[in-house]
N, C-alpha and C. Protein backbone atom coordinates (compact mmCIF):
# COMPACT_ATOMS: atom_id res chain seq x y z
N UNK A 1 -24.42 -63.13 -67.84
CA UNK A 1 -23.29 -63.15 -67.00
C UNK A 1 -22.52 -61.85 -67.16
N UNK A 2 -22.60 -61.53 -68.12
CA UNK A 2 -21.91 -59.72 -68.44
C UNK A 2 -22.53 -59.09 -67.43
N UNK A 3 -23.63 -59.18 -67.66
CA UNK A 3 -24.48 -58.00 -66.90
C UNK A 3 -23.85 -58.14 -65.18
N UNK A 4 -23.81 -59.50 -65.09
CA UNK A 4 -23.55 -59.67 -63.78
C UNK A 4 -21.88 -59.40 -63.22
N UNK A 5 -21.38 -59.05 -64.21
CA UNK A 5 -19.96 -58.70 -64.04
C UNK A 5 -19.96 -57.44 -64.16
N UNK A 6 -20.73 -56.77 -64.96
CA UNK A 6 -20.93 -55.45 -65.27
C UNK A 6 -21.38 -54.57 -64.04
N UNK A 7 -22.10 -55.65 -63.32
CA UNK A 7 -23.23 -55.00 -62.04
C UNK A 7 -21.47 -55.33 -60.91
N UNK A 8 -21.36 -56.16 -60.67
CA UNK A 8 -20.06 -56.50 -59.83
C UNK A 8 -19.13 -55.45 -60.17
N UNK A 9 -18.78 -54.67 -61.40
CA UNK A 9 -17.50 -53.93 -61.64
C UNK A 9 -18.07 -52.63 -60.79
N UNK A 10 -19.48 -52.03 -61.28
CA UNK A 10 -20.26 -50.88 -61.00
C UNK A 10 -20.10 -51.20 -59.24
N UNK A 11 -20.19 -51.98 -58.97
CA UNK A 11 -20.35 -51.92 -56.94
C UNK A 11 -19.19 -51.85 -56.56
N UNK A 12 -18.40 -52.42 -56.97
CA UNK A 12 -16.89 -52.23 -56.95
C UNK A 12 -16.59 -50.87 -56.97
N UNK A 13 -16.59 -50.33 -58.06
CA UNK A 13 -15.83 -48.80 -58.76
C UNK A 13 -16.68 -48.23 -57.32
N UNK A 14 -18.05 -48.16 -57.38
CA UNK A 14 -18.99 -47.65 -56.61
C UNK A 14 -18.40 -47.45 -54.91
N UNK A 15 -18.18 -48.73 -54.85
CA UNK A 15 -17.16 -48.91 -53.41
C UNK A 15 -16.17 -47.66 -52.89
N UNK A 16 -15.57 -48.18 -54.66
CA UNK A 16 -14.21 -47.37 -54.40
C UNK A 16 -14.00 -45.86 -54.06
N UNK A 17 -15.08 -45.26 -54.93
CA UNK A 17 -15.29 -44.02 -55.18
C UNK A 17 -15.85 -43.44 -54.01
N UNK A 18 -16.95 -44.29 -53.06
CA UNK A 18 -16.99 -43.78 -51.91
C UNK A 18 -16.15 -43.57 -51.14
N UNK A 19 -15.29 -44.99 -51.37
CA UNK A 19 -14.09 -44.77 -50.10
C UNK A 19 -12.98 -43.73 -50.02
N UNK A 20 -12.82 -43.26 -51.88
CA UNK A 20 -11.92 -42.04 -52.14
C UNK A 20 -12.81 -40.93 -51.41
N UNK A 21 -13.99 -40.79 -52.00
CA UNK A 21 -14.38 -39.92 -51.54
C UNK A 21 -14.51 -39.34 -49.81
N UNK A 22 -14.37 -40.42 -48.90
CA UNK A 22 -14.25 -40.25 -47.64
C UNK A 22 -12.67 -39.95 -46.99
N UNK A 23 -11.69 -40.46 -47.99
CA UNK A 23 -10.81 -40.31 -47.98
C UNK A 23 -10.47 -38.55 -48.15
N UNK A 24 -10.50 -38.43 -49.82
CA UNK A 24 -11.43 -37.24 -49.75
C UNK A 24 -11.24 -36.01 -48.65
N UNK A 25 -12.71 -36.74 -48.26
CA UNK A 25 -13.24 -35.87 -46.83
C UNK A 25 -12.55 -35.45 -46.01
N UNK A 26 -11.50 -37.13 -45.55
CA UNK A 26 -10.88 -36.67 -44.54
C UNK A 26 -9.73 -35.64 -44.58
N UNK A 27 -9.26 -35.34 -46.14
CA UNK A 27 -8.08 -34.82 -46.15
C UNK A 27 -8.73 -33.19 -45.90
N UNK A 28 -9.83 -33.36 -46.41
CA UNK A 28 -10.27 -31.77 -46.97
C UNK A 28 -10.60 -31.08 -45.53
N UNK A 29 -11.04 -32.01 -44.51
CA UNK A 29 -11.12 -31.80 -42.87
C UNK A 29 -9.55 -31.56 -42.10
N UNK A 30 -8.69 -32.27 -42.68
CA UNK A 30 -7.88 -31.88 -42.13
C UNK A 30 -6.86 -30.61 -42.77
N UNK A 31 -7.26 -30.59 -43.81
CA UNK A 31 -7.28 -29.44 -44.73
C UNK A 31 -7.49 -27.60 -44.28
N UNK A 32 -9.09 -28.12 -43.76
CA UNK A 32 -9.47 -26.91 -42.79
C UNK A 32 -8.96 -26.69 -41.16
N UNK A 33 -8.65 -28.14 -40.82
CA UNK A 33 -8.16 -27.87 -39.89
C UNK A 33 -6.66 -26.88 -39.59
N UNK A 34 -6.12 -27.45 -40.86
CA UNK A 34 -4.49 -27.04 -40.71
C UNK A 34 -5.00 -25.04 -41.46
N UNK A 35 -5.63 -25.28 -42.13
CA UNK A 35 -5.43 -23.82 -42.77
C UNK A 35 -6.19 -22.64 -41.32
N UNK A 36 -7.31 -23.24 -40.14
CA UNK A 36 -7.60 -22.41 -39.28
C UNK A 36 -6.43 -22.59 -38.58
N UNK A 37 -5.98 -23.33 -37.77
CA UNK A 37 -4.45 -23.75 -37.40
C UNK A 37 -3.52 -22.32 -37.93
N UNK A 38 -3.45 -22.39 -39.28
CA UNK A 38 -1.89 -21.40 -39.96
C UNK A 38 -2.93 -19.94 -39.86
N UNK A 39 -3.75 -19.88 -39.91
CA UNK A 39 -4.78 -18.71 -39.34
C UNK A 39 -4.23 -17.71 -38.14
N UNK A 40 -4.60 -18.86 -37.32
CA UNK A 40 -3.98 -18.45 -35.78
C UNK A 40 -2.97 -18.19 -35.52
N UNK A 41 -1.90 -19.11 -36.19
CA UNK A 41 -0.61 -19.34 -35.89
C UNK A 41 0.03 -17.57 -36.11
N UNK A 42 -0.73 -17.32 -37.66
CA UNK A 42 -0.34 -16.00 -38.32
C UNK A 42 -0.12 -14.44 -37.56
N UNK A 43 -1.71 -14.63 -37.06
CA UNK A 43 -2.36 -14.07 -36.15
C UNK A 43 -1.47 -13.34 -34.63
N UNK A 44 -0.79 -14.54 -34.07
CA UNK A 44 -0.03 -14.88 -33.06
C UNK A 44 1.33 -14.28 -33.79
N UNK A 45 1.73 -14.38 -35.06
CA UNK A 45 3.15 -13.99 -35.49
C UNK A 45 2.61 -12.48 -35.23
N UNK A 46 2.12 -11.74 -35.99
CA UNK A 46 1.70 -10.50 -36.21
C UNK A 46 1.11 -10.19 -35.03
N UNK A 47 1.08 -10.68 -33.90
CA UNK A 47 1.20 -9.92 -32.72
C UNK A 47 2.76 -9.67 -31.94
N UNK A 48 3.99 -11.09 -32.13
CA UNK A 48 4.77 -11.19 -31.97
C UNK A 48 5.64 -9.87 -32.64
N UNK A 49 5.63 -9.81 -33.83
CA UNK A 49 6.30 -9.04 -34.41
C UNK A 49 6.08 -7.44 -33.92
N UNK A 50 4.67 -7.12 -33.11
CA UNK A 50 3.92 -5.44 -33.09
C UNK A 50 4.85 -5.48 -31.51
N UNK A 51 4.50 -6.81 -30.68
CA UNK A 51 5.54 -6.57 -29.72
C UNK A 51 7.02 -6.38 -30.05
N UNK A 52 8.19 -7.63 -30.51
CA UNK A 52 9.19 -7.03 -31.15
C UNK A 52 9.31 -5.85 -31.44
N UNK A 53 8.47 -4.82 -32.41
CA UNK A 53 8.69 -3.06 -32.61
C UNK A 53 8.95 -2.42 -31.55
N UNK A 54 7.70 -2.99 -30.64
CA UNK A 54 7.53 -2.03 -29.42
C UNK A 54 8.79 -2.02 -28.72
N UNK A 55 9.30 -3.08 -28.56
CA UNK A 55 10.50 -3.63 -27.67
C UNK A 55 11.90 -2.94 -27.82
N UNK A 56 11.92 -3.04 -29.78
CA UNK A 56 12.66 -2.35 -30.04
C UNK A 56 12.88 -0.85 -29.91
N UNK A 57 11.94 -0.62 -29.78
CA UNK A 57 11.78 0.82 -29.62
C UNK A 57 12.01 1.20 -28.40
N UNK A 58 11.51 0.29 -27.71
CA UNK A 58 12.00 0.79 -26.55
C UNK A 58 13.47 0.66 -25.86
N UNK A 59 13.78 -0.31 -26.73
CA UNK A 59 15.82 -0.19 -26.64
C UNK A 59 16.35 0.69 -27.17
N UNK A 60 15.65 1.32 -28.35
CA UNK A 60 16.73 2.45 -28.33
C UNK A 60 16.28 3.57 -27.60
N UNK A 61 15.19 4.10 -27.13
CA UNK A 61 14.95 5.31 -26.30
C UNK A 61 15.89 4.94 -25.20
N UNK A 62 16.23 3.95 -25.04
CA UNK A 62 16.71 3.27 -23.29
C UNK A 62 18.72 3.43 -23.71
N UNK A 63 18.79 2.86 -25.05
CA UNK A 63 20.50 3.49 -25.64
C UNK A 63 20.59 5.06 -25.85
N UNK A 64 19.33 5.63 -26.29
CA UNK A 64 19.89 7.03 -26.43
C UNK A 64 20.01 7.51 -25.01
N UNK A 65 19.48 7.14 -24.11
CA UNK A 65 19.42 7.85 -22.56
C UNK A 65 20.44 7.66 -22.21
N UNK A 66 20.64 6.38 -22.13
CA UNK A 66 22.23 5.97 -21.87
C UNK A 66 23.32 6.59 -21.90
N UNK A 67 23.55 6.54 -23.59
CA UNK A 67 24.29 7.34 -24.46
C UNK A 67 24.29 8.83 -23.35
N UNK A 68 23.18 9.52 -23.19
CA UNK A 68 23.57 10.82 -23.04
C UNK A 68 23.46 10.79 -21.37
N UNK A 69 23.45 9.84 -20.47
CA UNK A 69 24.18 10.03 -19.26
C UNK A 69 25.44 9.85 -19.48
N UNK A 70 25.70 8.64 -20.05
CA UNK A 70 27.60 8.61 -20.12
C UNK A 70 27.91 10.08 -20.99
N UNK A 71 27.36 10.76 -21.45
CA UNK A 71 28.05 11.86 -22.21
C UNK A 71 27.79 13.04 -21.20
N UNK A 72 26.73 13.01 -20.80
CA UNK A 72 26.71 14.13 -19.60
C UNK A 72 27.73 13.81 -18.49
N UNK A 73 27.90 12.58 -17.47
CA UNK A 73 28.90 12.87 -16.17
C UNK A 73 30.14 12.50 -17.18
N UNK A 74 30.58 12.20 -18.56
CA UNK A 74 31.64 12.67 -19.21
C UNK A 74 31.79 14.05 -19.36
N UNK A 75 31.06 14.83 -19.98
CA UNK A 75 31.69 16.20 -20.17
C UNK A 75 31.37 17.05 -18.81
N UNK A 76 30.57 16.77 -18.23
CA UNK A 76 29.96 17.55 -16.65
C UNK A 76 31.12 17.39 -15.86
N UNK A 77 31.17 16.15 -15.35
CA UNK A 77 31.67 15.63 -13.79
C UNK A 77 33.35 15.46 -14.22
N UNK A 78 33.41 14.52 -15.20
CA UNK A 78 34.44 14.04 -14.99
C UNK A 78 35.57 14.87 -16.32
N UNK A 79 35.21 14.96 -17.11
CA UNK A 79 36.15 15.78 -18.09
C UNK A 79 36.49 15.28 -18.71
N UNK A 80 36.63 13.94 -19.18
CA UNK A 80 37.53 12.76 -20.09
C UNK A 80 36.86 11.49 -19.56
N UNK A 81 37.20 10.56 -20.83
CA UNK A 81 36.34 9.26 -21.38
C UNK A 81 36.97 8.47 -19.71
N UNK A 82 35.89 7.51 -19.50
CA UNK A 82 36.28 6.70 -18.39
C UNK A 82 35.28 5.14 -19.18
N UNK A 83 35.65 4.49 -18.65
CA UNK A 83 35.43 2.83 -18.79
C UNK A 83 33.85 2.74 -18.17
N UNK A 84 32.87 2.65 -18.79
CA UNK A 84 31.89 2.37 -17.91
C UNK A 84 31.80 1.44 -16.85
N UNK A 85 32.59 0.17 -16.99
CA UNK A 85 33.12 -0.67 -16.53
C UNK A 85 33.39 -0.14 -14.75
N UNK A 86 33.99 0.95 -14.90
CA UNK A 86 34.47 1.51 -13.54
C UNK A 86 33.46 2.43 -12.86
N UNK A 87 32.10 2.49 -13.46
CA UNK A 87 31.26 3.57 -13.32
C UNK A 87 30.68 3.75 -11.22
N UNK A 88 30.59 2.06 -11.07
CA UNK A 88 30.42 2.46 -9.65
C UNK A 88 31.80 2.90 -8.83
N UNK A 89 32.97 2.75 -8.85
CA UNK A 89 33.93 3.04 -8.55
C UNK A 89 34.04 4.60 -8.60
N UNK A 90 33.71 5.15 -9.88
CA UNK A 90 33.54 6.72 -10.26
C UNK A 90 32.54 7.07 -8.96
N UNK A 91 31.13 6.28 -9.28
CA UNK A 91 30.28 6.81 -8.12
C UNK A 91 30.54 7.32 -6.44
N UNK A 92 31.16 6.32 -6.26
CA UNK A 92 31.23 6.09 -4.45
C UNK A 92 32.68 7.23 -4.51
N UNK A 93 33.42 7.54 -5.51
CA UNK A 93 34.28 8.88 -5.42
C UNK A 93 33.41 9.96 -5.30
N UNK A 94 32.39 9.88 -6.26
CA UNK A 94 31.72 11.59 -6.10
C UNK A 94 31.15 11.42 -4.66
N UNK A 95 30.73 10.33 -4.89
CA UNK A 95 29.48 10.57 -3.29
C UNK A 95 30.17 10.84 -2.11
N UNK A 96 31.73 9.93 -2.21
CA UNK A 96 32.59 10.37 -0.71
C UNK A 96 32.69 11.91 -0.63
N UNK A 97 33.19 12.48 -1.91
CA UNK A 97 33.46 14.19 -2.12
C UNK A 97 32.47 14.64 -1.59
N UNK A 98 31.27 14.45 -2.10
CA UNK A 98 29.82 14.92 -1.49
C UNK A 98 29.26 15.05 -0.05
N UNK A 99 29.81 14.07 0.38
CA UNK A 99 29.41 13.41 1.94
C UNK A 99 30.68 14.64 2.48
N UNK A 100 31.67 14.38 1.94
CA UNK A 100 32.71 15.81 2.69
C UNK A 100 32.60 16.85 3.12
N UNK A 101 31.68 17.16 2.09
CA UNK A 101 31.40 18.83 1.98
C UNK A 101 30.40 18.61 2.79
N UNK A 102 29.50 17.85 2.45
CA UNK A 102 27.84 17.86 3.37
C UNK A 102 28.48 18.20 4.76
N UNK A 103 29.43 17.25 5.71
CA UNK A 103 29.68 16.99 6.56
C UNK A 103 30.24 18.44 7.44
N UNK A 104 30.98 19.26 6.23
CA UNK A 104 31.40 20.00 6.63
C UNK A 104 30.27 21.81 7.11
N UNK A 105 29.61 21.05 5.91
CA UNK A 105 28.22 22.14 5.87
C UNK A 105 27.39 21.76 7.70
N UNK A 106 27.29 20.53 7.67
CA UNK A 106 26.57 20.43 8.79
C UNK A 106 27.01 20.60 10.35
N UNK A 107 28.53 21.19 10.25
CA UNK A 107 28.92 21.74 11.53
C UNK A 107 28.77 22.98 11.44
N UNK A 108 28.86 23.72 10.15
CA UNK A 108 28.65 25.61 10.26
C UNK A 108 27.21 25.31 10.39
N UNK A 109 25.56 24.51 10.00
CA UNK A 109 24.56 24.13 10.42
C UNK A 109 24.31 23.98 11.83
N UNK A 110 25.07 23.51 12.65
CA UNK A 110 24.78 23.03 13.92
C UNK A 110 25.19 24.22 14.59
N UNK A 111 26.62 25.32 14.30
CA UNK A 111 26.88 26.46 15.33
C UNK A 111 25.69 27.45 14.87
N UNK A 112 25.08 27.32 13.60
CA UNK A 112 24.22 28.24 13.50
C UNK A 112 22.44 28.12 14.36
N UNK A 113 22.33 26.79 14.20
CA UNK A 113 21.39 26.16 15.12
C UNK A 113 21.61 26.47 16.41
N UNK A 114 22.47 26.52 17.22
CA UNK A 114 22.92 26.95 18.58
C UNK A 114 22.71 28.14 18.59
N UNK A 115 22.97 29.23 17.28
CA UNK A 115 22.97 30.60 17.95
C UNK A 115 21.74 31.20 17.42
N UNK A 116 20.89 30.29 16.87
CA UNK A 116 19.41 30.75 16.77
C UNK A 116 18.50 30.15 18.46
N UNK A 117 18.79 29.13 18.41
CA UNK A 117 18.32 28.63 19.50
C UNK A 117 19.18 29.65 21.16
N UNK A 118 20.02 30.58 21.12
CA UNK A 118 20.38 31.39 21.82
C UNK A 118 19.22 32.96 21.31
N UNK A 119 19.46 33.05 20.77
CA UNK A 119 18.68 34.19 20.35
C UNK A 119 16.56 34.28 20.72
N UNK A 120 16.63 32.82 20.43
CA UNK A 120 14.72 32.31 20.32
C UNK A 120 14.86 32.58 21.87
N UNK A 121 15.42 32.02 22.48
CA UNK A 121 15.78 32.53 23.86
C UNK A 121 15.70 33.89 24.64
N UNK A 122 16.81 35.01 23.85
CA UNK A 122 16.81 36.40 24.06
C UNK A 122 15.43 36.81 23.87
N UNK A 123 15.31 36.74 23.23
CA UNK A 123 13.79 37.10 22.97
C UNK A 123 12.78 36.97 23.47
N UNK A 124 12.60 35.99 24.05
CA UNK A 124 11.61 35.54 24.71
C UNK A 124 11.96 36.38 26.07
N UNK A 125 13.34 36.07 26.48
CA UNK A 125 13.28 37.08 27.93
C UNK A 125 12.96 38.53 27.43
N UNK A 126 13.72 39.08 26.34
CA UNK A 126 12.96 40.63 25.84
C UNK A 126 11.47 40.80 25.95
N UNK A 127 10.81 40.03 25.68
CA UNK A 127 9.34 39.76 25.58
C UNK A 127 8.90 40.33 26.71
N UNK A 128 9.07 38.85 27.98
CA UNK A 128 8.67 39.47 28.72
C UNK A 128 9.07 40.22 29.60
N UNK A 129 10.71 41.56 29.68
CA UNK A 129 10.96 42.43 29.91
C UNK A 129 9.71 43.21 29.62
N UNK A 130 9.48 43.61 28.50
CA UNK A 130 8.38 44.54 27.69
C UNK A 130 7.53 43.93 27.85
N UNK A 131 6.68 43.11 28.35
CA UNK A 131 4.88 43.02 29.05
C UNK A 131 5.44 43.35 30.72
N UNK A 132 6.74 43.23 31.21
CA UNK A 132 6.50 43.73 32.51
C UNK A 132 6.27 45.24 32.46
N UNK A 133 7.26 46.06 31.45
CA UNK A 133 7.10 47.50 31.30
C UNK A 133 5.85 47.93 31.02
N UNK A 134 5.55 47.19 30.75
CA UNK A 134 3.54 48.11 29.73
C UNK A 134 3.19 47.47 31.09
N UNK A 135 3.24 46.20 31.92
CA UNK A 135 2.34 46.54 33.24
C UNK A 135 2.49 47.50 34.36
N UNK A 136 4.25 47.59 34.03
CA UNK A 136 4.50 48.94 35.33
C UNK A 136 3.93 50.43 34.72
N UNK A 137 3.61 50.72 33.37
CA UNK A 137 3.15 51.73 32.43
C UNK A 137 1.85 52.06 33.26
N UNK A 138 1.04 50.86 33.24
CA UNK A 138 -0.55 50.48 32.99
C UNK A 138 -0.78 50.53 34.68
N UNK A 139 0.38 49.83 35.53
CA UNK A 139 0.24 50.66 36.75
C UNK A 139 0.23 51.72 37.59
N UNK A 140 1.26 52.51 36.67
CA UNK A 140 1.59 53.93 36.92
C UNK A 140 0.53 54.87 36.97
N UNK A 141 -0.50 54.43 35.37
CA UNK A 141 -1.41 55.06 34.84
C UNK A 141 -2.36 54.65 36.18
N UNK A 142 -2.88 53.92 36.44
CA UNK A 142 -3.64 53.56 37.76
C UNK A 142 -3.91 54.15 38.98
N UNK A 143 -1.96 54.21 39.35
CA UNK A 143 -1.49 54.83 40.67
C UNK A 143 -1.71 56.49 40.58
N UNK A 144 -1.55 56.86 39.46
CA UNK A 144 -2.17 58.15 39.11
C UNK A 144 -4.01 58.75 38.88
N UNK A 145 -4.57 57.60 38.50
CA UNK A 145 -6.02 57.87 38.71
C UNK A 145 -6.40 58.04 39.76
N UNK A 146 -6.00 57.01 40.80
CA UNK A 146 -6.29 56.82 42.17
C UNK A 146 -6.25 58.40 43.29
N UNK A 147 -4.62 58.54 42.76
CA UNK A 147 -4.22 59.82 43.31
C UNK A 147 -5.21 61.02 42.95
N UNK A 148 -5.49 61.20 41.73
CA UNK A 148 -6.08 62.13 41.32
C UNK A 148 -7.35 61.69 42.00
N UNK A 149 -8.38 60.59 41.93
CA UNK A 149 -9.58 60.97 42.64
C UNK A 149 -9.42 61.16 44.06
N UNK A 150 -8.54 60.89 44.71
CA UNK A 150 -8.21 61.38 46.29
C UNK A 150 -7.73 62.56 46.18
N UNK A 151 -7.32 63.33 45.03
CA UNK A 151 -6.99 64.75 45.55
C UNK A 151 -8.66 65.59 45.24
N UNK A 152 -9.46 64.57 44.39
CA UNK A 152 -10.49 65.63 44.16
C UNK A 152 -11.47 65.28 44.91
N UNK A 153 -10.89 64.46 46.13
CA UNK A 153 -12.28 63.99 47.37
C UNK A 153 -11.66 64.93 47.90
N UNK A 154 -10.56 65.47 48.46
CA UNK A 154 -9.90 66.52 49.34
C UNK A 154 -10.30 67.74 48.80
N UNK A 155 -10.29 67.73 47.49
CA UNK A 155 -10.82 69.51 46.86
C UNK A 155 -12.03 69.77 47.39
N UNK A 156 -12.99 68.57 47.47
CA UNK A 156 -14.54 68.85 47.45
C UNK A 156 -14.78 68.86 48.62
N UNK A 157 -13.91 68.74 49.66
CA UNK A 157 -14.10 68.74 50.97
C UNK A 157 -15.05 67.57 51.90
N UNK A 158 -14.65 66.12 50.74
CA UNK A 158 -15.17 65.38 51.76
C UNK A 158 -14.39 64.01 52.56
N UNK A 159 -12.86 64.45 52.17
CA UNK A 159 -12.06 64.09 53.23
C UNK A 159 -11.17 65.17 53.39
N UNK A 160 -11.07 65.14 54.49
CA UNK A 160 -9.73 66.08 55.61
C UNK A 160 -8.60 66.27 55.25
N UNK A 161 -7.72 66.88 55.44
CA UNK A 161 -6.15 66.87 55.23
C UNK A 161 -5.38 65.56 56.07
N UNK A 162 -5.89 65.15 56.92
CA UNK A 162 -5.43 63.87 57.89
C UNK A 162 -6.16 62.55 57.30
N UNK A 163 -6.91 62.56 56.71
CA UNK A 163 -7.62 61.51 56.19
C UNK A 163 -6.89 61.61 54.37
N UNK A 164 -7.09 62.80 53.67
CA UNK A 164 -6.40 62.48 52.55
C UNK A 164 -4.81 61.75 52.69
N UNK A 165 -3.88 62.19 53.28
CA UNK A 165 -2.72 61.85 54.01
C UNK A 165 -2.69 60.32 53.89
N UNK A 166 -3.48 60.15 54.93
CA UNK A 166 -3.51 58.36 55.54
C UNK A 166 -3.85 57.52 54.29
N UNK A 167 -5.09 57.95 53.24
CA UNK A 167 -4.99 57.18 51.97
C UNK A 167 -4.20 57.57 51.56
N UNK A 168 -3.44 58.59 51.05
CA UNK A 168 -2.42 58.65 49.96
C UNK A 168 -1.26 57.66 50.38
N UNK A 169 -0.77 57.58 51.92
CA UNK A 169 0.16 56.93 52.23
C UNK A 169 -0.23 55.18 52.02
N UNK A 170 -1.44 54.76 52.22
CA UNK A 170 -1.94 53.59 52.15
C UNK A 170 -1.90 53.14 50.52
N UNK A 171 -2.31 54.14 49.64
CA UNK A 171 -1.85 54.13 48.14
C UNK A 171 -0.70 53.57 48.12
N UNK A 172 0.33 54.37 48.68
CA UNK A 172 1.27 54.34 47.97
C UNK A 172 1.84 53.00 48.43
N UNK A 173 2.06 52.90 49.71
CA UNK A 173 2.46 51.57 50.28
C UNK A 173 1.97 50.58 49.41
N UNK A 174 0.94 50.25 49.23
CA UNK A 174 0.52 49.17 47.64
C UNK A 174 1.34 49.07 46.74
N UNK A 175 1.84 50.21 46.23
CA UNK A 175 2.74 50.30 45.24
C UNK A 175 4.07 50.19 45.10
C-alpha cells in the first residue's frame, strides 16, 4: 500500500510539475512576447526622439531668422523697437508709402512713353523721307545715263538734231 501511495504522490507531484511547467511556458511566451513588444516600442522611441532633434533644430534656425528680420526692419526701416504685435499695421504703412511713390513714378513713365512713342513715329517719317531721297538720287543718276546715251546717239550721228530734241524732251517729261 506504500508503494501505492508512493506511486499516487509521484503522479500527483508529476501532474503538478507539468502543469507548473506549462504554466512556466506560458509566462516565458509571454515573456518574449512583451520583451519583442519593448523592442519595438524602443525602436519607435529612438526614432521619436531623432525626429524631436530634427524639429528642434529646425525651431531655432526658424527663431534665429526671425530674430534677425525683426532686427533688420528694426534698425533698417523703422529706427526703434515696435510691438511685433503691430507688425501688419507697420506693413500696409510701408506698402501705402511705396504704392505713392510707385504711383508717382508711373505718371513721369507714361509722359515718357508718349514721347517715345512720338519720336518711334518721327522716325519712321525720317525714314522714309531718306528712301524717297536715295530714290530721287538713284533717279537722277538714271535721268543722267539716259541723257548721256542720247547725246552719244547724236555725236555718232545716228539721230538728228530734231530727233535728239524730241527724245530729250520726251525724257524729260517722264521726269
Amino acid at each position: 500500500m506504500k508503494n501505492l501511495i508512493l506511486f499516487g504522490l509521484m503522479l500527483f507531484s508529476l501532474q503538478a510539475i507539468s502543469q507548473k511547467k506549462a504554466v512556466i511556458e506560458e509566462q516565458e511566451a509571454t515573456i518574449d512576447t512583451l520583451t519583442q513588444q519593448n523592442t519595438l516600442l524602443s525602436a519607435e522611441l529612438d526614432s521619436i526622439r531623432a525626429l524631436n532633434d530634427s524639429l528642434t533644430t529646425s525651431l531655432d534656425a526658424a527663431t534665429k531668422s526671425l530674430d534677425f528680420y525683426y532686427n533688420t526692419i528694426k534698425e533698417k526701416v523703422l529706427t526703434h523697437d515696435f510691438d511685433p504685435a503691430a507688425l501688419p499695421e507697420i506693413i500696409d504703412s510701408l506698402r501705402t508709402s511705396r504704392d505713392e511713390k510707385i504711383s508717382g513714378l508711373s505718371t513721369a513713365s507714361e509722359s515718357l512713353a508718349d514721347s517715345v512713342t512720338m519720336l518711334t513715329t518721327e522716325l519712321a517719317t525720317l525714314k522714309e523721307a531718306m528712301a524717297a531721297l536715295e530714290n530721287a538720287d538713284a533717279d537722277k543718276e538714271k535721268l543722267v545715263a539716259e541723257l548721256k546715251q542720247l547725246k552719244e546717239l547724236l555725236d555718232s550721228g545716228i539721230f538728228t538734231e530734231e530727233e535728239y530734241e524730241a527724245k530729250k524732251a520726251e525724257i524729260m517729261a517722264k521726269w
